[in-house]
Protein backbone atom coordinates (compact mmCIF):
# COMPACT_ATOMS: atom_id res chain seq x y z
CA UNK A 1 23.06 -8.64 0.61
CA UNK A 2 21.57 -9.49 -2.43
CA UNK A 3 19.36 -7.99 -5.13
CA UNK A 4 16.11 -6.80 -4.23
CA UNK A 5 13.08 -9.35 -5.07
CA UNK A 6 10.76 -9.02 -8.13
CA UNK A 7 7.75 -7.58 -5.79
CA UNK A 8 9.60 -4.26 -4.77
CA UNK A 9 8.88 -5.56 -1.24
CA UNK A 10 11.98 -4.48 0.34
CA UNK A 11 13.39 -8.60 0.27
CA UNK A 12 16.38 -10.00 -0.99
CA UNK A 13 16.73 -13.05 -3.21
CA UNK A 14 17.83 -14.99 0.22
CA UNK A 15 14.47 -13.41 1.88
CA UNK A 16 16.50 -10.26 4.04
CA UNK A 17 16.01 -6.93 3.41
CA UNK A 18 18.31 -4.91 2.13
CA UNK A 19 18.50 -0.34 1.81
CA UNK A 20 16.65 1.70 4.25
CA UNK A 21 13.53 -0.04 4.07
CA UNK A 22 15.28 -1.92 7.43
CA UNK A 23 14.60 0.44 9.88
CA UNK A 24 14.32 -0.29 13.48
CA UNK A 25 13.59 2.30 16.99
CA UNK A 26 10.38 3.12 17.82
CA UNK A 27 8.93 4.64 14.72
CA UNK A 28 9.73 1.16 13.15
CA UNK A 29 8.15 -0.73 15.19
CA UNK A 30 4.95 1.34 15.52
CA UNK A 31 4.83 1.33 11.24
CA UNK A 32 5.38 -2.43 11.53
CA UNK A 33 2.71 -3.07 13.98
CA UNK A 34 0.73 -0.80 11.99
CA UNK A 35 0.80 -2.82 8.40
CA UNK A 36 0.58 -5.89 10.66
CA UNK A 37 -2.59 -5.01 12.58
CA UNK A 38 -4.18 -3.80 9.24
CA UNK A 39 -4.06 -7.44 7.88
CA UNK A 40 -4.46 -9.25 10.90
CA UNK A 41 -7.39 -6.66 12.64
CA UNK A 42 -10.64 -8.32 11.63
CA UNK A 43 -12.34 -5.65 13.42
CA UNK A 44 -10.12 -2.88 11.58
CA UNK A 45 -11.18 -4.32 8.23
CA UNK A 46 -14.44 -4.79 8.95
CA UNK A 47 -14.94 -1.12 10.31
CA UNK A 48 -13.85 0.61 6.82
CA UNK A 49 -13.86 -2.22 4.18
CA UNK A 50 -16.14 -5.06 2.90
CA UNK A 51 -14.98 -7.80 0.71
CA UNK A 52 -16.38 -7.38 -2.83
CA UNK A 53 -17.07 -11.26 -3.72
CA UNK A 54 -16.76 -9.86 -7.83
CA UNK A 55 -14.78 -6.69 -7.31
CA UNK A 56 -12.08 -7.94 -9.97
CA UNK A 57 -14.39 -8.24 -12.61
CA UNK A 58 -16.41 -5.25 -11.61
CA UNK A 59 -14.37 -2.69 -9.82
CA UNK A 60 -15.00 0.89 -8.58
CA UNK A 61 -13.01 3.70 -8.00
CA UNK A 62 -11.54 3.16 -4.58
CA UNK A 63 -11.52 -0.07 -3.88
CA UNK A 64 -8.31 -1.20 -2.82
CA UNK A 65 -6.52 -4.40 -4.06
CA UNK A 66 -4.60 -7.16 -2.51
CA UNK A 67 -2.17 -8.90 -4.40
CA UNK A 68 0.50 -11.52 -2.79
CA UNK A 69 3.31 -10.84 -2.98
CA UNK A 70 6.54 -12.72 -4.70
CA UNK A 71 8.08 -13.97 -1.37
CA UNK A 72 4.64 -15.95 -0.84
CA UNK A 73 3.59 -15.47 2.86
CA UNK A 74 0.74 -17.08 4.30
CA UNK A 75 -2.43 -15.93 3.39
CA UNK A 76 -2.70 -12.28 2.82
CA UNK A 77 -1.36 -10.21 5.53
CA UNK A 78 1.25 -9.78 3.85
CA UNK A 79 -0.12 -8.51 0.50
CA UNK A 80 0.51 -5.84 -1.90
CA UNK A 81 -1.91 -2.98 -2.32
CA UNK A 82 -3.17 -0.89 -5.10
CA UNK A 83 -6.05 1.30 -5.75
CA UNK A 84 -8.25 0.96 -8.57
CA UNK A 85 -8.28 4.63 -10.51
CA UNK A 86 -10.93 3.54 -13.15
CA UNK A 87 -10.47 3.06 -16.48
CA UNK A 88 -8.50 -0.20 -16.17
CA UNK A 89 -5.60 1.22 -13.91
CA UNK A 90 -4.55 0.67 -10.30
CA UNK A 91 -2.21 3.09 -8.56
CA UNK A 92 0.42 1.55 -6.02
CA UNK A 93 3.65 1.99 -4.17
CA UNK A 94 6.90 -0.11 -5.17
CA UNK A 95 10.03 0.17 -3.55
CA UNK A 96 12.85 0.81 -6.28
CA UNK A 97 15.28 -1.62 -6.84
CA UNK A 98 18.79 -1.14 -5.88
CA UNK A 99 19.84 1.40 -2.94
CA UNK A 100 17.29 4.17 -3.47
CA UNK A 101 15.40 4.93 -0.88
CA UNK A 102 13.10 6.57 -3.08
CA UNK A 103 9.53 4.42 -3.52
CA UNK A 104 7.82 4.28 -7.16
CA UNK A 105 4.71 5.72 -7.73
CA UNK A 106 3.07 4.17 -10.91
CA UNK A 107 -0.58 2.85 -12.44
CA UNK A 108 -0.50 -0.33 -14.11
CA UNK A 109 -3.40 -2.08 -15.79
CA UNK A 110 -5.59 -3.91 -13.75
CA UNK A 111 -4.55 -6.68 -16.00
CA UNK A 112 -1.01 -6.36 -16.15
CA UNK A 113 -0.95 -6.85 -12.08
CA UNK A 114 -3.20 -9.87 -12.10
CA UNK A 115 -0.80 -11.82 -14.43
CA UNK A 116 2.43 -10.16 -13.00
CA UNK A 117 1.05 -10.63 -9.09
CA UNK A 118 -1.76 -13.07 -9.57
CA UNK A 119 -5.07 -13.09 -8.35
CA UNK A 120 -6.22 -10.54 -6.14
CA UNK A 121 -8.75 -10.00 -3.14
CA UNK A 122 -10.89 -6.60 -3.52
CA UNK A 123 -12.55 -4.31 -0.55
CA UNK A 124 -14.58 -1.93 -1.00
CA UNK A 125 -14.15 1.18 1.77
CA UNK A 126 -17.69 0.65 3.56
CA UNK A 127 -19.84 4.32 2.96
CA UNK A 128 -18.27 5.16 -0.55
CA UNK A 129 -16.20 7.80 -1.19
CA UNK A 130 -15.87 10.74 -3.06
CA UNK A 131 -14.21 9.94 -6.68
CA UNK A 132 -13.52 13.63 -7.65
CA UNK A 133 -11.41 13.95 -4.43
CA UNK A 134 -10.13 10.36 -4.93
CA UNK A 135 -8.63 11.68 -8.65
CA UNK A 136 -7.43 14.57 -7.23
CA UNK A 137 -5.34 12.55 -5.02
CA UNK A 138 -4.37 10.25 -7.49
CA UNK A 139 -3.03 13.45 -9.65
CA UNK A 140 -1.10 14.84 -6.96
CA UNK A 141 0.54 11.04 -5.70
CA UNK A 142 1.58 10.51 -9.28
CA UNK A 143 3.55 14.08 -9.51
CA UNK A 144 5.05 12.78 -5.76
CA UNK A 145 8.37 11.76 -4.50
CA UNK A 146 7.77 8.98 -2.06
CA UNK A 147 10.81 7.35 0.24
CA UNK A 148 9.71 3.92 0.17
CA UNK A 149 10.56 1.91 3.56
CA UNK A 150 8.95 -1.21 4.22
CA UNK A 151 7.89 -0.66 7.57
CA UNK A 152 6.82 2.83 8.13
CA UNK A 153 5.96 4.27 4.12
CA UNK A 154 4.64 1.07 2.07
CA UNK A 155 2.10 0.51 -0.24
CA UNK A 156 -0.61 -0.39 2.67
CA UNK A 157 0.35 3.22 3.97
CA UNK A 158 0.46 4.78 0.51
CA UNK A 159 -3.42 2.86 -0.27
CA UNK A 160 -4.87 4.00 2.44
CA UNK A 161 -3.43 7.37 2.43
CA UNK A 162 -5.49 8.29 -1.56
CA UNK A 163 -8.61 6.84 0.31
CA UNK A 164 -8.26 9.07 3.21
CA UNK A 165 -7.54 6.86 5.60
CA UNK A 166 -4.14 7.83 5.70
CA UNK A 167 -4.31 8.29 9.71
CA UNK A 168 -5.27 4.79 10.13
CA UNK A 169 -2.03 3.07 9.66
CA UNK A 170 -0.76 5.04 12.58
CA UNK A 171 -3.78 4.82 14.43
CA UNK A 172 -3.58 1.50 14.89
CA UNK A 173 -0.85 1.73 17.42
CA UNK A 174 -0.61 5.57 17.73
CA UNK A 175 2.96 6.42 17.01
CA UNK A 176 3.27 8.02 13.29
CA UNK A 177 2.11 11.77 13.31
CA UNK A 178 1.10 14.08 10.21
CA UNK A 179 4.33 15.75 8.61
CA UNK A 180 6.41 13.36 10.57
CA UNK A 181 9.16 12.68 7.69
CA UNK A 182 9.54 8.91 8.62
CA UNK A 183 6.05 9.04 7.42
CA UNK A 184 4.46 8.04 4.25
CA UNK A 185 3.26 11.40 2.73
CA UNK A 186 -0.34 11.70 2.44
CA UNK A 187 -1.57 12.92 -1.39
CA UNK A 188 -3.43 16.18 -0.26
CA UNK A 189 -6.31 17.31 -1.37
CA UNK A 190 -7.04 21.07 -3.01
C-alpha cells in the first residue's frame, strides 16, 4: 500500500485505501451508504440545507463547506467538509497520515482551504442555528480525540455532528446508534 493522499481522505497514491479507514460488515456499509446518500439525497439536502449562491464571500457561523477533494471525483458527492467558526476559520476532520487511526481535528483559514482544496460550494442549515451552542461545540471537538475511518467517522459525520445533525448520517439508512464506538463522536453540548 502506499502513502496516504494529500486530502487525508483515507486514499493511497494508487487510489486504495490504506489503515482502518477500510472497514467492511454491516456498520461499514450502513456509514458508507450514509456519506453516500448525504451527497446524492436531493431531498436530504434540501430538507436541512440551502445553497448560499455568495456564502464564500459572506459566510455565517454554521454553514458547512464543500471542498473536492485531491482524488477528483465527479462532482461533489464526494467532497470534503468543514464548518465555518467565524472569524475566518473553518473546523474539519482529516484523517492522519500514516497508520493512525486517530482523525485530526483542526481550523484552518477559510483562505488557506480555498487555495489548498480549491473552490468550495456553501449551505446554509435551513432555520439557523444557535451560534453560542455551535462554539461550544466547536470548543469541545477541538479538545477531542477522533478515530478517523472513512466510512463510518469522516468529516461529513464530524460536520454534521457540530451542527446537530449528528443523527442524520445514520439516519439515512438507520444502522449507527449514539455511543456506538464505530461511531463518529458527537461534540456535546453543556
Amino acid at each position: 500500500m502506499g502513502q496516504q493522499g494529500p486530502g487525508g481522505d483515507g486514499r493511497d497514491q494508487e487510489g486504495g485505501t490504506s489503515g482502518p479507514e477500510s472497514q467492511t460488515g454491516p456498520q461499514g456499509v450502513a456509514g458508507s451508504a450514509s456519506t453516500v446518500a448525504f451527497f446524492l439525497c436531493e431531498g436530504l439536502l434540501g430538507q436541512h440545507f440551502h445553497v448560499v449562491p455568495n456564502g464564500v464571500a459572506e459566510p455565517q457561523p454554521g454553514d458547512l463547506f464543500l471542498f473536492p477533494l485531491a482524488s477528483g471525483g465527479p462532482g461533489w458527492w464526494g467532497a470534503h467538509a468543514g464548518i465555518y467558526c467565524g472569524d475566518g476559520e473553518i473546523i474539519h476532520l482529516e484523517g492522519s497520515l500514516g497508520t493512525s487511526p486517530l482523525g485530526i481535528v483542526a481550523k484552518h483559514s477559510k483562505s488557506h482551504l480555498l487555495r489548498t482544496r480549491g473552490p468550495a460550494k456553501v449551505l446554509r442549515r435551513k432555520g439557523g442555528l444557535d451560534v453560542a451552542t455551535l462554539q461550544q461545540r466547536i470548543r469541545v471537538a477541538m479538545d477531542q480525540v477522533v478515530e478517523y475511518d472513512a466510512i463510518t467517522c469522516n468529516c461529513v459525520h464530524f460536520a454534521l455532528a457540530l451542527l446537530g445533525l449528528g443523527q442524520l448520517a445514520g439516519a439515512t439508512v438507520g444502522a449507527t446508534t449514539p455511543g456506538d464506538p464505530d461511531t463518529c463522536p458527537s461534540p456535546a453540548s453543556s
